[in-house]
N, C-alpha and C. Protein backbone atom coordinates (compact mmCIF):
# COMPACT_ATOMS: atom_id res chain seq x y z
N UNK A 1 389.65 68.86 16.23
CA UNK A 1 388.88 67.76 15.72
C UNK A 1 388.29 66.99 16.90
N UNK A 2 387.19 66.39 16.64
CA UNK A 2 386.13 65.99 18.13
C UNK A 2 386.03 64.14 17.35
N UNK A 3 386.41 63.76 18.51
CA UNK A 3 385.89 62.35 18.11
C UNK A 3 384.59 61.75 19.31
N UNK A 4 383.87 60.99 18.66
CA UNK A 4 382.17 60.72 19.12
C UNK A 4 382.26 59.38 18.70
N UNK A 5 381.60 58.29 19.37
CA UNK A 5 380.86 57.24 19.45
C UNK A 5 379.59 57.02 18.19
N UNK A 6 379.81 56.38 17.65
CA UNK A 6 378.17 56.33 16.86
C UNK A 6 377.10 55.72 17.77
N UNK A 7 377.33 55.71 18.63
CA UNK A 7 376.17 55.04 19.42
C UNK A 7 376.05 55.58 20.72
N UNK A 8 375.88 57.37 20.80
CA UNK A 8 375.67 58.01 21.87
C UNK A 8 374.56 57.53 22.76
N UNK A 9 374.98 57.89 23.95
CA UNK A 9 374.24 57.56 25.08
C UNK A 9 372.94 58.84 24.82
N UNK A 10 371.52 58.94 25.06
CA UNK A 10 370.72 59.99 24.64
C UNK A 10 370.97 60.77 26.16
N UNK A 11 371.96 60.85 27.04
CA UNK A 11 371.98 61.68 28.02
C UNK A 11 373.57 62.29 27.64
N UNK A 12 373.99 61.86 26.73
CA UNK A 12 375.23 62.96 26.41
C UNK A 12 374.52 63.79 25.28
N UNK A 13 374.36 65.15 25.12
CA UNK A 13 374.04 65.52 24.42
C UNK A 13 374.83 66.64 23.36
N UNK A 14 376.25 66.34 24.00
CA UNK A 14 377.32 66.80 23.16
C UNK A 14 377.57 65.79 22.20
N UNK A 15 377.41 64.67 22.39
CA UNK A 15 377.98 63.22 21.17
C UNK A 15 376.53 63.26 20.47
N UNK A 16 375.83 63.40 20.99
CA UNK A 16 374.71 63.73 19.78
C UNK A 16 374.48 64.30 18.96
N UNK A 17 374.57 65.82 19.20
CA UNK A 17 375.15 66.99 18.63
C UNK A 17 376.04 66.68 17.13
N UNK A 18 377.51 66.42 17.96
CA UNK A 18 378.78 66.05 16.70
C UNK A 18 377.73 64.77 15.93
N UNK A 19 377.41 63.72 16.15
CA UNK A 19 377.12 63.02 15.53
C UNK A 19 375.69 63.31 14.36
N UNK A 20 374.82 63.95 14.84
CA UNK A 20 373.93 65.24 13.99
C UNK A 20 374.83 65.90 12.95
N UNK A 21 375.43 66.91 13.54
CA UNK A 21 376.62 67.23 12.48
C UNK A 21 376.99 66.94 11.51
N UNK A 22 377.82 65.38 12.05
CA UNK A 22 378.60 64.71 10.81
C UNK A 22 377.42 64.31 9.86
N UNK A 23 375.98 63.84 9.96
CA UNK A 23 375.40 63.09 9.20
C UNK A 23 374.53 64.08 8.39
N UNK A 24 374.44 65.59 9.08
CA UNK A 24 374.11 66.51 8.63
C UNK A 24 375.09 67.07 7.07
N UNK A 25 376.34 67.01 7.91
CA UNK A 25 377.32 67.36 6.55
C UNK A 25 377.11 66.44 5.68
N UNK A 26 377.33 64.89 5.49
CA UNK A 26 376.92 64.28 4.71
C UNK A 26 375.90 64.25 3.68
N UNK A 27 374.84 64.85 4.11
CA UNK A 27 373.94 64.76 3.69
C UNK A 27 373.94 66.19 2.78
N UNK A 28 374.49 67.00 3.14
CA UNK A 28 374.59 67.84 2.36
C UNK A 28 375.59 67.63 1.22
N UNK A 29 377.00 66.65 1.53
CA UNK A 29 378.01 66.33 0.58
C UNK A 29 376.98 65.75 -0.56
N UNK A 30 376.04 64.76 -0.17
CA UNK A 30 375.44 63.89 -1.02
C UNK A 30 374.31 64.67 -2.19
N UNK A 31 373.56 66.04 -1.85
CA UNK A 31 373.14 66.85 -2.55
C UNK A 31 373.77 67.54 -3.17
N UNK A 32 375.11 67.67 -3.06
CA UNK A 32 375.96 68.80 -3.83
C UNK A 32 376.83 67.63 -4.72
N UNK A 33 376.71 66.36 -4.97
CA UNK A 33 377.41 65.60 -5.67
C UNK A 33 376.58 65.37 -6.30
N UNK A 34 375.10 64.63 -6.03
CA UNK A 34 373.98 64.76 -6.93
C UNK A 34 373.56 65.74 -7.67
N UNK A 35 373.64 66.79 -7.64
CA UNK A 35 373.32 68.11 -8.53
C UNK A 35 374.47 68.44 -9.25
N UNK A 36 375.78 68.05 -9.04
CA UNK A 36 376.77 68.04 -9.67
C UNK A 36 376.81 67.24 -10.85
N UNK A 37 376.37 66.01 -10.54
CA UNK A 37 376.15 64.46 -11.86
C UNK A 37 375.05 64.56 -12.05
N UNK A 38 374.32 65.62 -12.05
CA UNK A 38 372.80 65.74 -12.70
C UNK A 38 373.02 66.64 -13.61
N UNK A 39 373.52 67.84 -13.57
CA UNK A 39 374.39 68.58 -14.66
C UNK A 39 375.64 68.62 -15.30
N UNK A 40 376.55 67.55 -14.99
CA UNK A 40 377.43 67.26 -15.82
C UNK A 40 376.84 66.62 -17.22
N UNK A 41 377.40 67.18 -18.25
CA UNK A 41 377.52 66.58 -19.65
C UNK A 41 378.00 65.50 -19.75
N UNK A 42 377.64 63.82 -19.84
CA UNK A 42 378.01 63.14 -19.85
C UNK A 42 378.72 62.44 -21.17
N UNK A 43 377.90 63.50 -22.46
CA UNK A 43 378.78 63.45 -24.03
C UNK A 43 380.09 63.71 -23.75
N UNK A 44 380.24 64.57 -23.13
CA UNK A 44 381.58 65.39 -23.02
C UNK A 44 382.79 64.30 -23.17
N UNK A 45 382.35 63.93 -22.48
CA UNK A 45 384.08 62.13 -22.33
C UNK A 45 384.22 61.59 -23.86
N UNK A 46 383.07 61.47 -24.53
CA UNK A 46 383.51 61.14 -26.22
C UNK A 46 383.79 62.65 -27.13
N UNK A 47 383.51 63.82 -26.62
CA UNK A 47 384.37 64.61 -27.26
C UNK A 47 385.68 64.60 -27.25
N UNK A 48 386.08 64.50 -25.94
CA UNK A 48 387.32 64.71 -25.43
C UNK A 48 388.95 63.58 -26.48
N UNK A 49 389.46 64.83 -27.03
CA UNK A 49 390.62 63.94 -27.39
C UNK A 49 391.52 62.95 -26.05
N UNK A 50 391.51 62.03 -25.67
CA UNK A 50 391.87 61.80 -24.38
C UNK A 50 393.95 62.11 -24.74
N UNK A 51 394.74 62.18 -25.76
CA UNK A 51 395.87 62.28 -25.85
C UNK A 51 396.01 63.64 -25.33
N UNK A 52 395.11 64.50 -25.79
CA UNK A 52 395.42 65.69 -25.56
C UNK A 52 394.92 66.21 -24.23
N UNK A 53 393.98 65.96 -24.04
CA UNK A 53 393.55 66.01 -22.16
C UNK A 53 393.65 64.92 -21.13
N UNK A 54 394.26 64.12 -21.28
CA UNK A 54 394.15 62.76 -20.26
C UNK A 54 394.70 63.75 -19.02
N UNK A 55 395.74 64.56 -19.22
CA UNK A 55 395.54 65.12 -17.66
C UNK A 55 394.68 65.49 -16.80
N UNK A 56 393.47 65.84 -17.54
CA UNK A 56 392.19 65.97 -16.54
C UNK A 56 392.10 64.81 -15.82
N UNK A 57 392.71 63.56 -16.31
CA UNK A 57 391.84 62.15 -15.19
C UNK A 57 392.91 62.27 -14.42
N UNK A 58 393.77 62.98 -14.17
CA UNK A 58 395.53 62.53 -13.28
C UNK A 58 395.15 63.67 -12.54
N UNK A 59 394.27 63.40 -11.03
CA UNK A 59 394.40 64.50 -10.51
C UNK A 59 395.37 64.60 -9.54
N UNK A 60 396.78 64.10 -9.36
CA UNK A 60 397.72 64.15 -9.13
C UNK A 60 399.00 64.80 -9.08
N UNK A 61 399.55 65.17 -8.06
CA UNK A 61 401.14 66.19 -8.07
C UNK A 61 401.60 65.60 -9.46
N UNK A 62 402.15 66.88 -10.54
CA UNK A 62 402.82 66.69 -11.99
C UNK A 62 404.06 67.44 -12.07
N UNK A 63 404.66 67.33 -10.67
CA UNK A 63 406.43 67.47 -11.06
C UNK A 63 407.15 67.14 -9.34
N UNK A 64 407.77 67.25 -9.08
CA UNK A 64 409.05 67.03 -8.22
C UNK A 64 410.50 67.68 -7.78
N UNK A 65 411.23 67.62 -6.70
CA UNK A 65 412.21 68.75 -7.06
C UNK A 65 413.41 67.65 -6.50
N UNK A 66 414.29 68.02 -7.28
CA UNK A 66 415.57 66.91 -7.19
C UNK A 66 416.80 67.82 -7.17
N UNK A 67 417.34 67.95 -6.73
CA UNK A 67 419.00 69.12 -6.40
C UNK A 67 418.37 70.16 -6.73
N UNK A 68 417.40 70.99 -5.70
CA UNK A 68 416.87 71.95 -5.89
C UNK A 68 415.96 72.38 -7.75
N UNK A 69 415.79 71.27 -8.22
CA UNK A 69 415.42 71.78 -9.75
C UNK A 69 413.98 70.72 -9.73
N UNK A 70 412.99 71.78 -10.11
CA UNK A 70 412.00 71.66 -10.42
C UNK A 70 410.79 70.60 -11.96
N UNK A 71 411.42 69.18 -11.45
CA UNK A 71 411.19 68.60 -12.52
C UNK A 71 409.63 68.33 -13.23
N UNK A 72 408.91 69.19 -14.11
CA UNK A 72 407.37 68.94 -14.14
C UNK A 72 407.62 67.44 -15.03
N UNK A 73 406.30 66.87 -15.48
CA UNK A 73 406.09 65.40 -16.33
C UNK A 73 404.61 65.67 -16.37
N UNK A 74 404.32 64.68 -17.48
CA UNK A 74 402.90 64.52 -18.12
C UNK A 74 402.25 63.08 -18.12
N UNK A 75 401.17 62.46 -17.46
CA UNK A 75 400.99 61.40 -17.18
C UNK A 75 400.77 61.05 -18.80
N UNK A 76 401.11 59.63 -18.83
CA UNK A 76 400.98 58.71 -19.94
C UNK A 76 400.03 57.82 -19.54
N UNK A 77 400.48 56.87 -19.05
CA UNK A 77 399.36 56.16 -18.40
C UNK A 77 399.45 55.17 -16.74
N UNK A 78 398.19 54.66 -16.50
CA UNK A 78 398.19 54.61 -15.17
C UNK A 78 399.08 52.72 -15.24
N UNK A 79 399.64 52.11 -14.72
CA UNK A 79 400.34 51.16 -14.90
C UNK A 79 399.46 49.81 -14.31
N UNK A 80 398.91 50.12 -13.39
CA UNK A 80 398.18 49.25 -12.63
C UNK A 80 397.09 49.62 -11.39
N UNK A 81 395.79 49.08 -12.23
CA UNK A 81 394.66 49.74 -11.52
C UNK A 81 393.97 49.65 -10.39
N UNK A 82 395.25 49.18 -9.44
CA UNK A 82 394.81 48.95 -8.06
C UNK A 82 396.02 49.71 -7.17
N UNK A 83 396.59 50.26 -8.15
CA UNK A 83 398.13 51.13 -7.16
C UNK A 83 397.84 52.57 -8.59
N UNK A 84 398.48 53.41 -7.05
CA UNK A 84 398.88 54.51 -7.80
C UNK A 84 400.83 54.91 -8.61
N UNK A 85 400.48 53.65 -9.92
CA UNK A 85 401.52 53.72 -10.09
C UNK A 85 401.47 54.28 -11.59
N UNK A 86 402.44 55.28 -12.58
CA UNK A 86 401.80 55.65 -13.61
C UNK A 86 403.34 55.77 -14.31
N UNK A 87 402.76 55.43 -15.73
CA UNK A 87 403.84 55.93 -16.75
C UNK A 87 404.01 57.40 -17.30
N UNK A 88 405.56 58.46 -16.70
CA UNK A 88 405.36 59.69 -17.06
C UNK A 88 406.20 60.15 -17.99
N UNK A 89 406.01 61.38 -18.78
CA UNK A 89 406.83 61.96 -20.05
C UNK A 89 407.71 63.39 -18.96
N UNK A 90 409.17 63.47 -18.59
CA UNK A 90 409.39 64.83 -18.63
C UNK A 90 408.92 65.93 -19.31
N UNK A 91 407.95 66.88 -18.91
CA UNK A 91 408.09 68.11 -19.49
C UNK A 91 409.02 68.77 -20.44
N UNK A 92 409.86 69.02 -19.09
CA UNK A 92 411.11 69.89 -19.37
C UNK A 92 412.61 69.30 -19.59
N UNK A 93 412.23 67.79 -20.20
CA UNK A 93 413.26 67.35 -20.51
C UNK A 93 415.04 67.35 -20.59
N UNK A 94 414.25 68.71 -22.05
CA UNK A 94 416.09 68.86 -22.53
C UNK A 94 416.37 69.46 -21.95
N UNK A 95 416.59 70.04 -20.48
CA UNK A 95 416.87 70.92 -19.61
C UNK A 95 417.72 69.61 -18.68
N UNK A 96 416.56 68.92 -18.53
CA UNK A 96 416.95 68.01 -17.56
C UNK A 96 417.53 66.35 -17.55
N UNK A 97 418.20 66.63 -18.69
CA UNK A 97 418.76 65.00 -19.11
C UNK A 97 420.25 65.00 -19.23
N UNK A 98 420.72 65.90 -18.39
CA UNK A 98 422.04 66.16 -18.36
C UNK A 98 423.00 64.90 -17.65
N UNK A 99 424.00 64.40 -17.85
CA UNK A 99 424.65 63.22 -17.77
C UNK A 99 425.37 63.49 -16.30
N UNK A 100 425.07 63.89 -14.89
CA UNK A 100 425.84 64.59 -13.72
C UNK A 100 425.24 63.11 -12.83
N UNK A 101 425.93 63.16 -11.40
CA UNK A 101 425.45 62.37 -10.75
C UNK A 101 423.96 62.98 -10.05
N UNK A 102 423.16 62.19 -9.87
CA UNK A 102 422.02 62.61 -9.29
C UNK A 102 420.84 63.43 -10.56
N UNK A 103 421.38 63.02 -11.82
CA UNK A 103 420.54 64.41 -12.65
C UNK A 103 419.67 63.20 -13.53
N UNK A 104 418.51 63.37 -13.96
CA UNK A 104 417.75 62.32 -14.49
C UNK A 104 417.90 62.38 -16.11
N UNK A 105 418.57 60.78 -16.52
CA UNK A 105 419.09 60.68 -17.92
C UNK A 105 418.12 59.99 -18.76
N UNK A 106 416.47 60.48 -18.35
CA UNK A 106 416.17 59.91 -19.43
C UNK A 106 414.50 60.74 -19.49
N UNK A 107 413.50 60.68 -20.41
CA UNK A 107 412.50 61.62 -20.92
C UNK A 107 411.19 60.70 -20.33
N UNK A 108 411.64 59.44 -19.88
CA UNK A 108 410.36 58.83 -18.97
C UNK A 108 410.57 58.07 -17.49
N UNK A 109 409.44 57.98 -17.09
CA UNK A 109 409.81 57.76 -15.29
C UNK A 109 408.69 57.04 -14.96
N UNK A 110 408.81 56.43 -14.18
CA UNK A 110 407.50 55.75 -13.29
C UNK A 110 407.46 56.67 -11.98
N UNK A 111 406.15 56.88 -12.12
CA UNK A 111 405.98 58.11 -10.70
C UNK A 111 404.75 57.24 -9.74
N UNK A 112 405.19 56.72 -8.35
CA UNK A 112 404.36 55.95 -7.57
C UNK A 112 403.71 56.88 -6.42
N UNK A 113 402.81 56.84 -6.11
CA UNK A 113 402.44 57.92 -5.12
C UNK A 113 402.21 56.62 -3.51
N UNK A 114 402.37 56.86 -2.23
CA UNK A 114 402.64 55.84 -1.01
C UNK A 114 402.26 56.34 -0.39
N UNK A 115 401.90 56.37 1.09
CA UNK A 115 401.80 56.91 2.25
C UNK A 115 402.92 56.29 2.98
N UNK A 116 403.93 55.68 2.51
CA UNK A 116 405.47 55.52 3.29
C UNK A 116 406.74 56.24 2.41
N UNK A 117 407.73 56.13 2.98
CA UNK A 117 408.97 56.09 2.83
C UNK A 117 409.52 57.99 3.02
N UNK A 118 409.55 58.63 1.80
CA UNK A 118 409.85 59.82 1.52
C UNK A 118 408.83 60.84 1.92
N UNK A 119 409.11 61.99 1.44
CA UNK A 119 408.45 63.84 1.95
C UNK A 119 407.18 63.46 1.68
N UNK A 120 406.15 63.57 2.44
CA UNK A 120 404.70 63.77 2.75
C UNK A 120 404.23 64.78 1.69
N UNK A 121 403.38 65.06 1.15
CA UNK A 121 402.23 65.34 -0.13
C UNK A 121 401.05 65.56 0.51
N UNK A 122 400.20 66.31 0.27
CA UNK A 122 398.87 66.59 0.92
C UNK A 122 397.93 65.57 1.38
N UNK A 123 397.56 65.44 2.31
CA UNK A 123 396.74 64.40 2.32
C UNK A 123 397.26 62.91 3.22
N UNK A 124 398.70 63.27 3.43
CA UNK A 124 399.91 62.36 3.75
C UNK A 124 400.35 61.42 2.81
N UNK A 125 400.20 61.68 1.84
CA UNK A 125 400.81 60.89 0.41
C UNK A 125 402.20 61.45 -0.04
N UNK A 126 402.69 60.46 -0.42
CA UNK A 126 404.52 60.53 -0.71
C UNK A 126 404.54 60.52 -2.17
N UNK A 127 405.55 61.15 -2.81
CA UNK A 127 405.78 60.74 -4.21
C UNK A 127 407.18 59.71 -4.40
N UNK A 128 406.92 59.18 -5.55
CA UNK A 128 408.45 57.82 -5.28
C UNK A 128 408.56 58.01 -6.79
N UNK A 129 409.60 58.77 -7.03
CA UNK A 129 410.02 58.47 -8.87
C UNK A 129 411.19 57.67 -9.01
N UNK A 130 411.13 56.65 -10.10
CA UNK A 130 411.80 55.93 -10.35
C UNK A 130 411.77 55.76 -11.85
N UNK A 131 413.40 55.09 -11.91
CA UNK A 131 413.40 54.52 -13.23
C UNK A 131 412.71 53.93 -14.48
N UNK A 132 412.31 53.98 -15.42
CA UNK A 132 411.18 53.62 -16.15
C UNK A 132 412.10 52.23 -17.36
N UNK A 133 411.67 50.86 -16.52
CA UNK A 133 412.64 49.99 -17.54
C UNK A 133 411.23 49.32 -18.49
N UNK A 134 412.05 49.00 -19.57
CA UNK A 134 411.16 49.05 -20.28
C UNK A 134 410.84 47.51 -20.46
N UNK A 135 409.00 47.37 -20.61
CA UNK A 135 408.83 45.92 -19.97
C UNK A 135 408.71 44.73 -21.10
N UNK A 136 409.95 44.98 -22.18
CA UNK A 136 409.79 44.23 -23.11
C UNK A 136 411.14 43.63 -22.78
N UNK A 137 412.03 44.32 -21.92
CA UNK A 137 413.08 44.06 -21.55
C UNK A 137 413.36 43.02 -19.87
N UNK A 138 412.26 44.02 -18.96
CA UNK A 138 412.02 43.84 -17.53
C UNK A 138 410.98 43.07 -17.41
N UNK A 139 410.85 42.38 -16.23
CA UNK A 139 409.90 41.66 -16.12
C UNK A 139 409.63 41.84 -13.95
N UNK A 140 408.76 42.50 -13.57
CA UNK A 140 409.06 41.90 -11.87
C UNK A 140 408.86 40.52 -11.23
N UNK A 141 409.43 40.11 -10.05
CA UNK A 141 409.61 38.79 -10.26
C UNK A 141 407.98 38.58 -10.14
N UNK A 142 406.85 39.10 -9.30
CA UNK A 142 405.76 39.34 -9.32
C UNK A 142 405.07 38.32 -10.05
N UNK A 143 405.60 39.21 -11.83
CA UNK A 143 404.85 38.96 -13.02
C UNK A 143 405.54 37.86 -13.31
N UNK A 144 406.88 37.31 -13.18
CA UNK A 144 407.26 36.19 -13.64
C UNK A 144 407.05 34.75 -12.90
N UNK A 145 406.37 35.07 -11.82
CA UNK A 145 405.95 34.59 -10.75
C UNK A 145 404.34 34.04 -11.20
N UNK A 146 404.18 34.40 -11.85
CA UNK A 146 402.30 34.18 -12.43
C UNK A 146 402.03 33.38 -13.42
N UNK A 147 401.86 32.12 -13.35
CA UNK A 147 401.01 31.45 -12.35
C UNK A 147 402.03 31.02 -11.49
N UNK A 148 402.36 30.56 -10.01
CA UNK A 148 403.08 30.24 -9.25
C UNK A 148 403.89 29.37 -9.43
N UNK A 149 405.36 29.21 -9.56
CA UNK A 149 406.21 28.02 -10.29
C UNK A 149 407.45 27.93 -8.92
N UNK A 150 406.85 26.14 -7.86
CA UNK A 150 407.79 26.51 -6.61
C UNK A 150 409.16 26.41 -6.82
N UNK A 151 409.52 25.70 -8.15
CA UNK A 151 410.78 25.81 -9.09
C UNK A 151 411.72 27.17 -9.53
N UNK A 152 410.71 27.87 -10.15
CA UNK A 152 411.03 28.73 -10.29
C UNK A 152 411.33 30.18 -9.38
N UNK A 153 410.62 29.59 -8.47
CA UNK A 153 410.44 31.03 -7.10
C UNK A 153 411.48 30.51 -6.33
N UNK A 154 411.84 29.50 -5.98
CA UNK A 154 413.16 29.12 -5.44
C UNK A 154 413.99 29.51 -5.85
N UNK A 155 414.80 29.63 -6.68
CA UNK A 155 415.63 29.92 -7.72
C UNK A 155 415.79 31.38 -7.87
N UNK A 156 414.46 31.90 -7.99
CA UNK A 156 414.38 33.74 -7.66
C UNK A 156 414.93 33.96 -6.82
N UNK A 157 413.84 33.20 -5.18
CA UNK A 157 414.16 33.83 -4.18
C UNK A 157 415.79 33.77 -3.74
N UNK A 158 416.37 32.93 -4.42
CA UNK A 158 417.32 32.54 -3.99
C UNK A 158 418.79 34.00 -4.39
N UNK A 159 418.37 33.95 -5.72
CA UNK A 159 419.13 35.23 -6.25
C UNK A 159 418.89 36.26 -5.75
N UNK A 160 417.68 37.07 -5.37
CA UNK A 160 417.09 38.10 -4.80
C UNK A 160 417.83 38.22 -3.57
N UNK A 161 417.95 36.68 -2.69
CA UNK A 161 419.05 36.99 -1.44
C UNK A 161 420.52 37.46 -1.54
N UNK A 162 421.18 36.91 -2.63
CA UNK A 162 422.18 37.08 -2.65
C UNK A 162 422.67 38.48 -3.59
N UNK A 163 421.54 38.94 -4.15
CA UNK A 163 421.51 40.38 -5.11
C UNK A 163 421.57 41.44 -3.57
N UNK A 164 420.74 41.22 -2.93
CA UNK A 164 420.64 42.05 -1.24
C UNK A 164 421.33 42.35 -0.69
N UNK A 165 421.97 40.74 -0.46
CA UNK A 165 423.80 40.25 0.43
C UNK A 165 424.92 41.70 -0.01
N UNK A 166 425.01 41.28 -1.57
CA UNK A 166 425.87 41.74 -2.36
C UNK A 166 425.67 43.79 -2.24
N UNK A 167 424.34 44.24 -2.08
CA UNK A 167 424.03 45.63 -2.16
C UNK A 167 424.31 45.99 -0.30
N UNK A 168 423.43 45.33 0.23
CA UNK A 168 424.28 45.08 1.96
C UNK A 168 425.45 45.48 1.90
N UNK A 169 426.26 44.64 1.24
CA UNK A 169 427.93 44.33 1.89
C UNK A 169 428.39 45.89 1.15
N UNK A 170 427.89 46.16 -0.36
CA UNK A 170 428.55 47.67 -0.76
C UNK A 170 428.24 48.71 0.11
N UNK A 171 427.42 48.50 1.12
CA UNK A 171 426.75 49.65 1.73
C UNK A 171 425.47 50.31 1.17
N UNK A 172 424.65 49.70 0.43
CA UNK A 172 423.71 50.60 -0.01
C UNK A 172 422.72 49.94 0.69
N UNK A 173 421.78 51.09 1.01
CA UNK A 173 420.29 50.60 1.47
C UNK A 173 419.33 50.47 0.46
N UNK A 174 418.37 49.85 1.53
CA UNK A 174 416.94 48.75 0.44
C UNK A 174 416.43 49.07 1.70
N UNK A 175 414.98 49.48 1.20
CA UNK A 175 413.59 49.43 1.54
C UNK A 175 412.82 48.44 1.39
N UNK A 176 411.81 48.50 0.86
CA UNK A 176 410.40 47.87 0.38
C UNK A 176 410.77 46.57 -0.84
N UNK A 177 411.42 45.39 -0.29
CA UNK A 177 411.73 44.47 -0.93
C UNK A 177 410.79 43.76 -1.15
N UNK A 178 409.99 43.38 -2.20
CA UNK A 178 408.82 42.63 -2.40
C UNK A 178 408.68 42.21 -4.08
N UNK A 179 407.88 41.20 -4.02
CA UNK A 179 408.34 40.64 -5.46
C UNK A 179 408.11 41.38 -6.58
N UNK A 180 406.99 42.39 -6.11
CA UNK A 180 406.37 44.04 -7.31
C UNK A 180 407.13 44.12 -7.55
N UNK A 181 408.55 44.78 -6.82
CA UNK A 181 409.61 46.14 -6.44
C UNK A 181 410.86 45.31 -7.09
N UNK A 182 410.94 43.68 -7.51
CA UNK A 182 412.20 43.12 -7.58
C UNK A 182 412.42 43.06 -8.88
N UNK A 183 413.17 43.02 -10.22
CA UNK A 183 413.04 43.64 -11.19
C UNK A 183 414.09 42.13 -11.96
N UNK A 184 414.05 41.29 -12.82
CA UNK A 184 414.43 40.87 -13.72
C UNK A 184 414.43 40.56 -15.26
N UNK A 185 415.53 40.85 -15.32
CA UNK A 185 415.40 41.07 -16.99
C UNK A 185 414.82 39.55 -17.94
N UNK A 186 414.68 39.84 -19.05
CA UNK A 186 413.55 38.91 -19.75
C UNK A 186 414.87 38.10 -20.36
């Protein structure tokens, strides 16, 4: 991979070159996307049962492997439209709802995709599956946080320290502590 200046000197004529190139490829990306949305069927999206194809819009990894076992899922829906965070159905469920330590006991999941923490994904994207609580029950402090209450965020923050203290002192680790990620019940 060659990295270039956008603002070659006209006596290098190798950074000119790459920079030709890149705007060359572009320009070709931009004709092959235009002739692409010039012949796409744009009816097509109101044919479409979206229950039965919404996987076409999830162009996203649709399983995971956990004690060597291959867990697929089916996107439900996307949770929030500024993160890649989504509501998923196990596939292969009754296979995989077995009551063992480490084995997943339940038929839905929240599947987050990151560029931190866990195994790298194409592109350098991570997958993060987690628990799916249900938000009639859960609330993050985030959302309970909205509109801002310095009463009430005191009082959070305050528990949130000592919920930490308490997972600290058992020995368990914590990552990505943030008010999204902090979870209280309703």
């Amino acid at each position: 991979m060659h990295s270039f200046t956008l603002l070659p000197s006209a006596h290098d004529k190798e950074s000119l070159i790459l920079v030709a190139c890149a705007f060359h490829a572009l320009k070709d990306g931009i004709q092959t996307l235009k002739q692409y949305y010039s012949e796409l069927d744009v009816n097509y999206l109101e044919t479409v049962d979206l229950k039965e194809d919404r996987q076409m819009f999830y162009p996203y990894r649709d399983f995971f492997t956990m004690n060597g076992m291959e867990i697929r899922f089916k996107y439900k829906k996307r949770l929030q439209d500024q993160k890649l965070l989504f509501l998923v159905d196990i596939v292969n469920a009754k296979e995989k709802t077995m009551n063992e330590e480490n084995i997943i006991t339940t038929t839905q999941l929240l599947i987050k995709f990151a560029r931190s923490y866990v195994n790298l994904l194409a592109g350098g994207w991570k997958i993060i599956v987690m628990e799916y609580l249900l938000p009639e029950q859960f609330v993050t402090v985030y959302e309970a946080l909205s509109p801002p209450d310095t009463i009430k965020s005191n009082r959070l923050l305050e528990l949130a320290k000592n919920s930490v203290s308490l997972l600290h002192n058992a020995r368990y680790v914590h990552g990505d502590i943030r008010t999204s990620n902090l979870m209280i019940s309703n």
